[in-house]
Structure formats: C-alpha cells, structure tokens
PDB file of N, CA and C in Angstrom:
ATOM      1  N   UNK A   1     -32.688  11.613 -61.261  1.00  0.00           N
ATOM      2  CA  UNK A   1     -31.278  11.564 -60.944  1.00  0.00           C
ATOM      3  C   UNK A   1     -30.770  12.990 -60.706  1.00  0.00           C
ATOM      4  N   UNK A   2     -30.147  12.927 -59.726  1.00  0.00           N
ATOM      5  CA  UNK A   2     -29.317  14.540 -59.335  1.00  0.00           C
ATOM      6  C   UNK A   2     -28.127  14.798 -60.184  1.00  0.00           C
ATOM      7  N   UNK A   3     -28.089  15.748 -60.461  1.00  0.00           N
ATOM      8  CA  UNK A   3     -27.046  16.728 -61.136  1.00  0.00           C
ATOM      9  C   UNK A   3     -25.604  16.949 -60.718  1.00  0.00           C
ATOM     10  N   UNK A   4     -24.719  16.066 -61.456  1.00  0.00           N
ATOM     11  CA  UNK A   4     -23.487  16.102 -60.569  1.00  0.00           C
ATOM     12  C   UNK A   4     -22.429  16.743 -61.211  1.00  0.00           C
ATOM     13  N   UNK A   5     -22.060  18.141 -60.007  1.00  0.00           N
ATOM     14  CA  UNK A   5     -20.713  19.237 -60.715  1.00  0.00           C
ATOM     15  C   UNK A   5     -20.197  19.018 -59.700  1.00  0.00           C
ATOM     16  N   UNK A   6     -18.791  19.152 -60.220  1.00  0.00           N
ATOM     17  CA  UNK A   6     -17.819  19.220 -59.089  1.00  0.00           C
ATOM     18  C   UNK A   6     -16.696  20.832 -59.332  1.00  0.00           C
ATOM     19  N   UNK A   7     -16.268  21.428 -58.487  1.00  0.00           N
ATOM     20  CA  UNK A   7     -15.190  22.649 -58.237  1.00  0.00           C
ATOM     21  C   UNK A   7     -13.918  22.010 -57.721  1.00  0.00           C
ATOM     22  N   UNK A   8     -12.489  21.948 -58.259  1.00  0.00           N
ATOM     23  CA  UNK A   8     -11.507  21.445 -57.820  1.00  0.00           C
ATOM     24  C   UNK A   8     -10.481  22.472 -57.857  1.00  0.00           C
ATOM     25  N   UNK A   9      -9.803  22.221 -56.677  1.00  0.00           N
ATOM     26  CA  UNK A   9      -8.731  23.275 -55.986  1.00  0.00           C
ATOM     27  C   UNK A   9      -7.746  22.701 -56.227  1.00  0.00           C
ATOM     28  N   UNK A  10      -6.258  23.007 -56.066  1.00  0.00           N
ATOM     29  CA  UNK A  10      -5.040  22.953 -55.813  1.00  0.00           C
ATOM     30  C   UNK A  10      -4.222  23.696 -54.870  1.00  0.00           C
ATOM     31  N   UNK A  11      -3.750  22.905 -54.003  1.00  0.00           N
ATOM     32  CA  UNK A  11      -2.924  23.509 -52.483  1.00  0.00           C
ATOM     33  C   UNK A  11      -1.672  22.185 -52.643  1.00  0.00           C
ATOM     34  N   UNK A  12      -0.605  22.654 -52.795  1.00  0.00           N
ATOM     35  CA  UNK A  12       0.573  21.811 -52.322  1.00  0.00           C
ATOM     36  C   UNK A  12       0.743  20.859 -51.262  1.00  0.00           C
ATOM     37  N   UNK A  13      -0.182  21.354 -50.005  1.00  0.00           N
ATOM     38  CA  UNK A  13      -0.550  20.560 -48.562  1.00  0.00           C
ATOM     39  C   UNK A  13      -0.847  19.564 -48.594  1.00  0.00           C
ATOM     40  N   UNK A  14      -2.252  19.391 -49.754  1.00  0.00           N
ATOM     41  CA  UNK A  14      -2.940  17.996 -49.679  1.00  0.00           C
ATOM     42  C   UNK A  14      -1.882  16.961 -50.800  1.00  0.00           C
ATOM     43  N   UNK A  15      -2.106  15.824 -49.517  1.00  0.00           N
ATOM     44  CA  UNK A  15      -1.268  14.783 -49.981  1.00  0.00           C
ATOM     45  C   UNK A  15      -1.962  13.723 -50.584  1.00  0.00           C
ATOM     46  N   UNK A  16      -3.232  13.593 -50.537  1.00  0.00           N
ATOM     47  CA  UNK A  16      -4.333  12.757 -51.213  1.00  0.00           C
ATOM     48  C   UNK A  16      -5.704  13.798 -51.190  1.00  0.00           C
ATOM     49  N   UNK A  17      -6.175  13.276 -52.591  1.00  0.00           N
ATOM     50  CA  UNK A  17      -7.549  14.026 -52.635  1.00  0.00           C
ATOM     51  C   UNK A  17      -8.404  14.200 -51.841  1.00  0.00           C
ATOM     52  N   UNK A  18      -8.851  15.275 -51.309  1.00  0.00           N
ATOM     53  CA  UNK A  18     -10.183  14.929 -50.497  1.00  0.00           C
ATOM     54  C   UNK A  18     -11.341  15.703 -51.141  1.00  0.00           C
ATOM     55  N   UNK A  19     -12.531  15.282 -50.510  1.00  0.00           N
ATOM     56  CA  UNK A  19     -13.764  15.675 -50.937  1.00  0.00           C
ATOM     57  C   UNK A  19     -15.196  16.313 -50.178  1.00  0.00           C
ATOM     58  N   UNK A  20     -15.151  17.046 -50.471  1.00  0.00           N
ATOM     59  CA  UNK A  20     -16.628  17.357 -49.637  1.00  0.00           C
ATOM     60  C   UNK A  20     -17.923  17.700 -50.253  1.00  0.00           C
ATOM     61  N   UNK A  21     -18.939  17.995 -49.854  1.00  0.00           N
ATOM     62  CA  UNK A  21     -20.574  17.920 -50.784  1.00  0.00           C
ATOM     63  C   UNK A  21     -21.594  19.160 -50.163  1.00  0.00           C
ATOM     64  N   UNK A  22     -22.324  19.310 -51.113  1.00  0.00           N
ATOM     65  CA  UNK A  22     -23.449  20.220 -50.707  1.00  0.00           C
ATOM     66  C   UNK A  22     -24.415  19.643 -51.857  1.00  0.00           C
ATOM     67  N   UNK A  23     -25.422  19.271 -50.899  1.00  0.00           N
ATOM     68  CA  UNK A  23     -27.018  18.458 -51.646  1.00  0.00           C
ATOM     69  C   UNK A  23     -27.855  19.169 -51.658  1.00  0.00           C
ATOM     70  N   UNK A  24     -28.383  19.572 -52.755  1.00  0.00           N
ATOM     71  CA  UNK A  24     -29.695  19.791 -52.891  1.00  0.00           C
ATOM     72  C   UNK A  24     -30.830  19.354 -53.372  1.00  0.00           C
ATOM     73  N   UNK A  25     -32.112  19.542 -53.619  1.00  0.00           N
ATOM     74  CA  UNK A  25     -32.991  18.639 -53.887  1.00  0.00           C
ATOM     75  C   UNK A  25     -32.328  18.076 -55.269  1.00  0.00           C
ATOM     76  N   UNK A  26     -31.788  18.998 -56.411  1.00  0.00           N
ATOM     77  CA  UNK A  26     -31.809  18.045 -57.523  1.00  0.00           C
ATOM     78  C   UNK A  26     -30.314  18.707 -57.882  1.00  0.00           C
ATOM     79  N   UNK A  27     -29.417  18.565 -57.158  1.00  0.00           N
ATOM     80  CA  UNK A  27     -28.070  18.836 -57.108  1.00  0.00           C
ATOM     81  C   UNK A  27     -27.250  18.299 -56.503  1.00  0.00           C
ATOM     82  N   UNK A  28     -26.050  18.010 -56.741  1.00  0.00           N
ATOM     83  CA  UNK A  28     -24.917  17.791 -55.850  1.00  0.00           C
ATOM     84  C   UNK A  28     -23.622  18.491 -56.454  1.00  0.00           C
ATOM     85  N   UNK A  29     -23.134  19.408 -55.189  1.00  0.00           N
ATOM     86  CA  UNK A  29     -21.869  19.976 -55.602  1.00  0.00           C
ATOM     87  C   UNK A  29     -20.647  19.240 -55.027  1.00  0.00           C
ATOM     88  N   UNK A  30     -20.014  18.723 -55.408  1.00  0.00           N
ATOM     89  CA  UNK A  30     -18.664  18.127 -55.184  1.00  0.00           C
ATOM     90  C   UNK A  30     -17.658  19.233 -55.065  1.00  0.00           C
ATOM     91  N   UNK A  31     -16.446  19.665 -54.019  1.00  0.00           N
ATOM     92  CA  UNK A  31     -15.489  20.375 -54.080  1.00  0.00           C
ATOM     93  C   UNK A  31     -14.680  19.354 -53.760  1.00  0.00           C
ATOM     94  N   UNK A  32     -13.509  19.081 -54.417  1.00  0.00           N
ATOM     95  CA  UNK A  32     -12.672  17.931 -54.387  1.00  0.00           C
ATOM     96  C   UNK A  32     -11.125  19.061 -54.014  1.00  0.00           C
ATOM     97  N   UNK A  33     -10.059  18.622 -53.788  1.00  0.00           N
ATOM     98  CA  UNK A  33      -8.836  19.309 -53.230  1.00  0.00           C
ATOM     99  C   UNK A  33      -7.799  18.308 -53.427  1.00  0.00           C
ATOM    100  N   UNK A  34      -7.087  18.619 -54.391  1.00  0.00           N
ATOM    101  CA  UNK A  34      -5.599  17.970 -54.850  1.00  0.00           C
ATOM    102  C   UNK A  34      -4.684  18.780 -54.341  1.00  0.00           C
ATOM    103  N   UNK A  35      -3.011  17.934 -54.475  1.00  0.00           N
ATOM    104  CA  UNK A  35      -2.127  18.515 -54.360  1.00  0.00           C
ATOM    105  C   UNK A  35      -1.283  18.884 -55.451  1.00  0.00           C
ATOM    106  N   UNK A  36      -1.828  18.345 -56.590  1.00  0.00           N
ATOM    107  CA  UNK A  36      -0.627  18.448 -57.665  1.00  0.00           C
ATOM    108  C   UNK A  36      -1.397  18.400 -59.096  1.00  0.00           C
ATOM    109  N   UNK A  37      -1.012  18.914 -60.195  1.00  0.00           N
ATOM    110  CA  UNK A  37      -1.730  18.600 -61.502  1.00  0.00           C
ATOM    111  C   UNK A  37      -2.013  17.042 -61.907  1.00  0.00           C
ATOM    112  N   UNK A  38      -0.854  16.508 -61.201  1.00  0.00           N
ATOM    113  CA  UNK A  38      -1.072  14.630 -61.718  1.00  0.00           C
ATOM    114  C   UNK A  38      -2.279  13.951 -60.763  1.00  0.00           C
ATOM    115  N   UNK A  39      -2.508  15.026 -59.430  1.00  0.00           N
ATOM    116  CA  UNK A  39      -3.455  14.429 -58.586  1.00  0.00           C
ATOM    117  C   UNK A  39      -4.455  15.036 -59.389  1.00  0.00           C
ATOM    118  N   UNK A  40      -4.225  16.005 -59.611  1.00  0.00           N
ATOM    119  CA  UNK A  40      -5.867  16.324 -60.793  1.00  0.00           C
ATOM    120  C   UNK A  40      -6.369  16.035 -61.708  1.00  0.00           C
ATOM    121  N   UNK A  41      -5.409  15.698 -62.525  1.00  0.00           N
ATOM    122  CA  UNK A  41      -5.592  14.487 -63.273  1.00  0.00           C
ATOM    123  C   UNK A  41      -6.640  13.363 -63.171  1.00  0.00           C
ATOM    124  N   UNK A  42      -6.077  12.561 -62.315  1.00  0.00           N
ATOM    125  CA  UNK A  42      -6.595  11.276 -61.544  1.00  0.00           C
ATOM    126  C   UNK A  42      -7.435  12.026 -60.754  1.00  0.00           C
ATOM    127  N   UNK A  43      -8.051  12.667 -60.295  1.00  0.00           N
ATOM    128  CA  UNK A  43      -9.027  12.713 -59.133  1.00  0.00           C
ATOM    129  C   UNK A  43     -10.689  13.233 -60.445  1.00  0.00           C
ATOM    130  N   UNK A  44     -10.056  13.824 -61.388  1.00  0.00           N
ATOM    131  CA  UNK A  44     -10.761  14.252 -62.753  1.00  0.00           C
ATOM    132  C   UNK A  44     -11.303  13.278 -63.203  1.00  0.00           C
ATOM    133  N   UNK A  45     -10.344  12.266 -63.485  1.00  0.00           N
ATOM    134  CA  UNK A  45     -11.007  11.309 -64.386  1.00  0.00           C
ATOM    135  C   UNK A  45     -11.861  10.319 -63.193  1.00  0.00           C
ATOM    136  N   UNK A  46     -11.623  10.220 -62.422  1.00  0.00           N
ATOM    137  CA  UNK A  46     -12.979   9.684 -61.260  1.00  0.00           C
ATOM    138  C   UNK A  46     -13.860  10.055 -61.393  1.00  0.00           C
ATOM    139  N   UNK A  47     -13.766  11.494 -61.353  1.00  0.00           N
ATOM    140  CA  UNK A  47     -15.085  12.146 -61.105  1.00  0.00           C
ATOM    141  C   UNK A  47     -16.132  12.047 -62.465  1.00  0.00           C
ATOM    142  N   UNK A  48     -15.312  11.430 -63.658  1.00  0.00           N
ATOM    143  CA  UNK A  48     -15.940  11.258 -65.079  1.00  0.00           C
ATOM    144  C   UNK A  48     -16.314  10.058 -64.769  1.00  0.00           C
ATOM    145  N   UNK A  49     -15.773   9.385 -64.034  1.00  0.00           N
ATOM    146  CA  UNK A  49     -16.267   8.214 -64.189  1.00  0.00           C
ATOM    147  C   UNK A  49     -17.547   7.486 -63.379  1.00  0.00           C
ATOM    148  N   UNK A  50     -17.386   8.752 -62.236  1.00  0.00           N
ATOM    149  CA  UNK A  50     -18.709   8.972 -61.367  1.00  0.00           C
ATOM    150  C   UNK A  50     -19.843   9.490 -61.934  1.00  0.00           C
ATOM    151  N   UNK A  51     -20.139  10.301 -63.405  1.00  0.00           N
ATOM    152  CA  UNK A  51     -20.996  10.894 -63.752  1.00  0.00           C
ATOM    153  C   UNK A  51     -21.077  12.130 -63.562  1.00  0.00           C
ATOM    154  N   UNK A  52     -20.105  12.602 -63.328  1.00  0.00           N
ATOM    155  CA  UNK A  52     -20.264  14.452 -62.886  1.00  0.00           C
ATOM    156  C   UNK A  52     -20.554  15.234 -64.312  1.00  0.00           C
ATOM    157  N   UNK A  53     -21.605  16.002 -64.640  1.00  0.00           N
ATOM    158  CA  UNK A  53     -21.455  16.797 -66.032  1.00  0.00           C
ATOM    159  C   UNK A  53     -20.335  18.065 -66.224  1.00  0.00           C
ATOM    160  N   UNK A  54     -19.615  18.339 -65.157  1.00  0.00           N
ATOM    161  CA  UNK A  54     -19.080  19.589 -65.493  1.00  0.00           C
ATOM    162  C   UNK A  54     -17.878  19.372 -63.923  1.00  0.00           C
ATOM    163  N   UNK A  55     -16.330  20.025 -64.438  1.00  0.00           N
ATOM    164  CA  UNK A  55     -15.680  20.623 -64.078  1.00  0.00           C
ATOM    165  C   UNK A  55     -15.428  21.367 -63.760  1.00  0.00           C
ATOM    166  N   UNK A  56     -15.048  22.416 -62.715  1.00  0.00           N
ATOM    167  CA  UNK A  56     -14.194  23.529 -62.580  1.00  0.00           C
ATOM    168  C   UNK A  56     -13.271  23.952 -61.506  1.00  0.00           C
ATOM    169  N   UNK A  57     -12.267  24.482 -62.382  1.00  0.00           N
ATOM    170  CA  UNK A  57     -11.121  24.422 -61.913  1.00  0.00           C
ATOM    171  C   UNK A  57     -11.078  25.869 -61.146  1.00  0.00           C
ATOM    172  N   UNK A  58     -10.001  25.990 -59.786  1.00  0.00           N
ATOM    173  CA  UNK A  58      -9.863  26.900 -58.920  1.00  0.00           C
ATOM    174  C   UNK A  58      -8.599  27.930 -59.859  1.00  0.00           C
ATOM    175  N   UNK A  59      -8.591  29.286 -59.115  1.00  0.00           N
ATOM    176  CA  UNK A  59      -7.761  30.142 -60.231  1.00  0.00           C
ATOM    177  C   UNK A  59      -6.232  29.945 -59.843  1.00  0.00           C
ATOM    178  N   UNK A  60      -6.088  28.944 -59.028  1.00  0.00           N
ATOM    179  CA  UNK A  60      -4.683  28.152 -58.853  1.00  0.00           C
ATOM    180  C   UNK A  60      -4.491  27.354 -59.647  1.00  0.00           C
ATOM    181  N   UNK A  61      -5.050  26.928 -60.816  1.00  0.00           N
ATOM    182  CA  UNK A  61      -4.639  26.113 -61.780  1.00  0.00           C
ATOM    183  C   UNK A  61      -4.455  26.800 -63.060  1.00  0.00           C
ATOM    184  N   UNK A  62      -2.828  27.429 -63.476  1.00  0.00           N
ATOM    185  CA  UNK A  62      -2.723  28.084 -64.169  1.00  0.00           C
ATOM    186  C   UNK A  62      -2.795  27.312 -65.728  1.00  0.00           C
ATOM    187  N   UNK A  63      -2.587  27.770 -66.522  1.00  0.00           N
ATOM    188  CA  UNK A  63      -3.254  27.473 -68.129  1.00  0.00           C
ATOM    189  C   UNK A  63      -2.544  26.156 -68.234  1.00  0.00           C
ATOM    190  N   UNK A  64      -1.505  25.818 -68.259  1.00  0.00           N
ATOM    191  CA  UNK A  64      -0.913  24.392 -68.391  1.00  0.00           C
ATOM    192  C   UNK A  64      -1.477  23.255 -67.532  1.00  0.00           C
ATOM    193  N   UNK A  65      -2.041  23.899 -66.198  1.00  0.00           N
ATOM    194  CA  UNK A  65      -2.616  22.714 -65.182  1.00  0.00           C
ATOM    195  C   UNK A  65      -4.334  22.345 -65.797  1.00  0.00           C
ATOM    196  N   UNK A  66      -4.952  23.535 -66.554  1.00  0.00           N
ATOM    197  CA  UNK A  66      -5.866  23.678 -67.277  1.00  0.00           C
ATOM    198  C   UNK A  66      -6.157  22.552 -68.343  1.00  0.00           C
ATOM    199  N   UNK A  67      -5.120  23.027 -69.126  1.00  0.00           N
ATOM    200  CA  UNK A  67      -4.963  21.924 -70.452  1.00  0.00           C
ATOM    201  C   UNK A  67      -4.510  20.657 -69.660  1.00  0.00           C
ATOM    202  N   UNK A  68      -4.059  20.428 -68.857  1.00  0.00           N
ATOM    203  CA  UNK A  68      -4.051  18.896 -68.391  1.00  0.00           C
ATOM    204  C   UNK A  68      -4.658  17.885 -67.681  1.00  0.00           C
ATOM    205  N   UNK A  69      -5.513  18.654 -67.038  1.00  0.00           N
ATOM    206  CA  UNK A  69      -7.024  18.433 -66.936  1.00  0.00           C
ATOM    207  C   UNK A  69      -7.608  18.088 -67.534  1.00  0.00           C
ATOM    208  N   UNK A  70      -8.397  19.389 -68.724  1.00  0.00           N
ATOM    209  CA  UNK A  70      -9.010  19.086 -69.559  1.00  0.00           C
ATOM    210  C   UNK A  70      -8.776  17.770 -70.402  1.00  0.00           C
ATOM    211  N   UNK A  71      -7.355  17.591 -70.948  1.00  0.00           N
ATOM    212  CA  UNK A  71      -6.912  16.673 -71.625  1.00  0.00           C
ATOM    213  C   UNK A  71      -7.197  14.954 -70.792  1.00  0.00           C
ATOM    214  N   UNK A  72      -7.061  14.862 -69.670  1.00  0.00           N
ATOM    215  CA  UNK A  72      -7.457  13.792 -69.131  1.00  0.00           C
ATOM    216  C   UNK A  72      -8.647  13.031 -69.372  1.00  0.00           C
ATOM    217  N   UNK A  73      -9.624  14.572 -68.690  1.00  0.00           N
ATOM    218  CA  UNK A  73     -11.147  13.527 -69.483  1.00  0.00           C
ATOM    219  C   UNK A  73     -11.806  14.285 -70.829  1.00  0.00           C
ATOM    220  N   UNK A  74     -10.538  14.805 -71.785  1.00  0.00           N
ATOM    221  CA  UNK A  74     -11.179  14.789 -72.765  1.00  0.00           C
ATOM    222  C   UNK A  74     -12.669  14.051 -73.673  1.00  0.00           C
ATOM    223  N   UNK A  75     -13.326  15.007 -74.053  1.00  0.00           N
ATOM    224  CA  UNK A  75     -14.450  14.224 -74.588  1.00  0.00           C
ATOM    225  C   UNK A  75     -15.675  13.973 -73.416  1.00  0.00           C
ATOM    226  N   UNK A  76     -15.339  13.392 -72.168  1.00  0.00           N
ATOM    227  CA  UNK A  76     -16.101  13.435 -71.461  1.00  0.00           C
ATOM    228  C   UNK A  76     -16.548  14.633 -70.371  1.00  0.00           C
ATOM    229  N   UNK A  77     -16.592  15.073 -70.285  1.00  0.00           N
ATOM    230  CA  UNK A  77     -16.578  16.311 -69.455  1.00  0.00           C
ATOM    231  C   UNK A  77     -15.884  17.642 -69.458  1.00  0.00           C
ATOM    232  N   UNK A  78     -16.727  18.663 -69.571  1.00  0.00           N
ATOM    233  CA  UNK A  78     -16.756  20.054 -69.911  1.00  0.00           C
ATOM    234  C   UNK A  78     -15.105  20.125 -68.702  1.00  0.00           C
ATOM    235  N   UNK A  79     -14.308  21.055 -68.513  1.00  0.00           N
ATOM    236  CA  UNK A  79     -13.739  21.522 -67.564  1.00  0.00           C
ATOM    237  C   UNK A  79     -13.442  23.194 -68.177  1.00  0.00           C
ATOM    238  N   UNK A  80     -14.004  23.846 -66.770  1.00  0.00           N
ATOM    239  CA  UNK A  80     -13.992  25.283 -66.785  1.00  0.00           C
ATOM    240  C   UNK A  80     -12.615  26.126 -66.032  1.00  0.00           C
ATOM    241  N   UNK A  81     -12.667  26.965 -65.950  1.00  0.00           N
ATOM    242  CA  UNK A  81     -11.378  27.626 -64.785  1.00  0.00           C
ATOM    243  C   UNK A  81     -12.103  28.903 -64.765  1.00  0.00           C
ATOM    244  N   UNK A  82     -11.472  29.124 -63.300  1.00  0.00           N
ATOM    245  CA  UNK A  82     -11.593  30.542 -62.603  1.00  0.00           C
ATOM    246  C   UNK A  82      -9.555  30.712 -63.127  1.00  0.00           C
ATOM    247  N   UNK A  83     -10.191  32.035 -63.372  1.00  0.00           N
ATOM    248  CA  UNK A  83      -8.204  32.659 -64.021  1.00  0.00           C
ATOM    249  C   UNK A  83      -8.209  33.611 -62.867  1.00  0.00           C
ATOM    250  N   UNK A  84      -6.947  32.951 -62.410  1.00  0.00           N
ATOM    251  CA  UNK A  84      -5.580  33.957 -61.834  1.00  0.00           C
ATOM    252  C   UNK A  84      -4.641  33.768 -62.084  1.00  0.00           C
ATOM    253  N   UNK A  85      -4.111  34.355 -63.401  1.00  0.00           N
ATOM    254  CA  UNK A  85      -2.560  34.129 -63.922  1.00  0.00           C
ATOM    255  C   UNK A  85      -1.657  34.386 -62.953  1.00  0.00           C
ATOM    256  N   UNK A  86      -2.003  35.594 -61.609  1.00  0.00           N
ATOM    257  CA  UNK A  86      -1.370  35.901 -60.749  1.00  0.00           C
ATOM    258  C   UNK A  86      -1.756  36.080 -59.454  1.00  0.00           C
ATOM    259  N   UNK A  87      -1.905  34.948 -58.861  1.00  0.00           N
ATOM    260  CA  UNK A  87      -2.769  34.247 -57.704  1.00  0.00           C
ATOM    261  C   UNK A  87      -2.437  35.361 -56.603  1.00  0.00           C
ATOM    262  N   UNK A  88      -3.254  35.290 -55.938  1.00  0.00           N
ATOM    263  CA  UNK A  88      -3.219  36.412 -54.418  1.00  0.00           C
ATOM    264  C   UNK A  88      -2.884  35.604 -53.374  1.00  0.00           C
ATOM    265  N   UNK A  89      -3.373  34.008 -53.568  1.00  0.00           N
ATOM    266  CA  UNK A  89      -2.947  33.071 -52.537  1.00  0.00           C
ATOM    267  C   UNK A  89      -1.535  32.486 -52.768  1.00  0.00           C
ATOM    268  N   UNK A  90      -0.784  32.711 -53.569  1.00  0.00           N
ATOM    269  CA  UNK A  90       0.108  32.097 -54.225  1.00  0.00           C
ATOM    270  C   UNK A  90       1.425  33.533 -54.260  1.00  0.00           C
ATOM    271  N   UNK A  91       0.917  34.386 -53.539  1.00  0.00           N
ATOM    272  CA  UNK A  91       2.031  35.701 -53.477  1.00  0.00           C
ATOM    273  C   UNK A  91       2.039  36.048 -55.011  1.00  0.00           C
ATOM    274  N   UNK A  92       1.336  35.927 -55.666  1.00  0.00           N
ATOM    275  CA  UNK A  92       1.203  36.496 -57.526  1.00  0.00           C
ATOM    276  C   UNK A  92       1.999  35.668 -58.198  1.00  0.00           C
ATOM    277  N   UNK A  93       2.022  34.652 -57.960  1.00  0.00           N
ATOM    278  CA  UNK A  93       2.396  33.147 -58.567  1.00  0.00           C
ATOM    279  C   UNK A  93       1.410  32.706 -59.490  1.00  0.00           C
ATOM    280  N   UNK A  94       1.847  31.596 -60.318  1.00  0.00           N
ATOM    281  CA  UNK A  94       0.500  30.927 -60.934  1.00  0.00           C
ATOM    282  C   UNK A  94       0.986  29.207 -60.450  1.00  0.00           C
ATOM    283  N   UNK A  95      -0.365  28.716 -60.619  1.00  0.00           N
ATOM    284  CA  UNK A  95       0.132  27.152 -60.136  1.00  0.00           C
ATOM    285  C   UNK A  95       1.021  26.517 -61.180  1.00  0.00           C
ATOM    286  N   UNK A  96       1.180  27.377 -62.601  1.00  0.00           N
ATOM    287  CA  UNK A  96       1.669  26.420 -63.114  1.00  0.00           C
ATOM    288  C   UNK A  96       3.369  26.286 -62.467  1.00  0.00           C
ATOM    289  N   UNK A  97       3.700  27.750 -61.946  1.00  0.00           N
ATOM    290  CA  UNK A  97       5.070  27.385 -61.342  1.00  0.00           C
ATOM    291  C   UNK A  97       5.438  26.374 -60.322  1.00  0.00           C
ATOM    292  N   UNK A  98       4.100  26.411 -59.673  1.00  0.00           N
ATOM    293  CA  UNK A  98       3.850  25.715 -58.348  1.00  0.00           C
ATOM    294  C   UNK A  98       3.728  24.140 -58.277  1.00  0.00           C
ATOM    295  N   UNK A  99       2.750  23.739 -58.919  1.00  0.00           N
ATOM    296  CA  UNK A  99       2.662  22.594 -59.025  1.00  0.00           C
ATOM    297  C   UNK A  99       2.275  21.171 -60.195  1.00  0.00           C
ATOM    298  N   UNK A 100       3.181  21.747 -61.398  1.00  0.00           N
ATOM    299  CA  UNK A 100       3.432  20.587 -62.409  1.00  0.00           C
ATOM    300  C   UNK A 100       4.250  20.049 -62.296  1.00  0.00           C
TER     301      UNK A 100
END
C-alpha cells in the first residue's frame, strides 16, 4: 500500500476544494487548496478518512487556522505547518486575519 501525505493551502479564491497528486512508486502526495478554515476543516477530515498519515499546512494558515485543523481530525492524523505569522503573499498578513 502507498503512503498517503497530503500539503494544504489557503487562498480566499478557491470556492471549493481542489486537488492535485504526485505518484511515486510507494508514495502519493496530495496538495489539496481551500478557501477558508471551515473548508479546511472539512477537506481535513476527508483526507482522514481517505487514509492519509500526515498533514501539512501552508504558512497561510496562521496559529488559530492551525489549531482548527488540527482539532478536526484530532487523534487521527498528525497536522504540521509551515509558519508565516507574516505572510509575503498576504502583504505581511496572517490567514488568521484573512480567513476564519
């Protein structure tokens, strides 16, 4: 059985999750793309429910979008973050202003 991680972003744009893949012999990387912490939420707990061992979050998901994540599939799945308290894509914003 292949190894399933996924990397998840946050952009205000996307209006439903989308998803894309990179396979390798005994890998699969999932990059999934929400618009909102509640879409991350829900697009999180799919991906637990798909079997993914591990999370991680883009440095647009500031510490509150973090913990609400995590808290979703608590217990089941690790979730990591890349930190940018003060995003470069975000004009030195953090997502949590952006999108909770």
């Amino acid at each position: 059985m292949k190894r399933k991680v996924a990397f998840m972003f946050v952009n205000g744009t996307v209006k439903e999750p989308v998803r894309t893949s990179v396979e390798t012999e005994n890998s699969i990387m999932v990059m999934a793309g929400v618009g909102n912490y509640e879409m991350a939420c829900e697009e999180a707990i799919r991906l637990a429910d798909e079997g993914f061992i591990l999370i991680e979050l883009c440095g647009g998901f500031g510490t509150i979008g973090h913990a609400r994540v995590a808290e979703a599939v608590y217990g089941r799945v690790p979730v990591g973050v890349v930190r940018f308290d003060n995003h470069p894509g975000y004009d030195g914003d953090t997502g949590d202003n952006r999108f909770r």
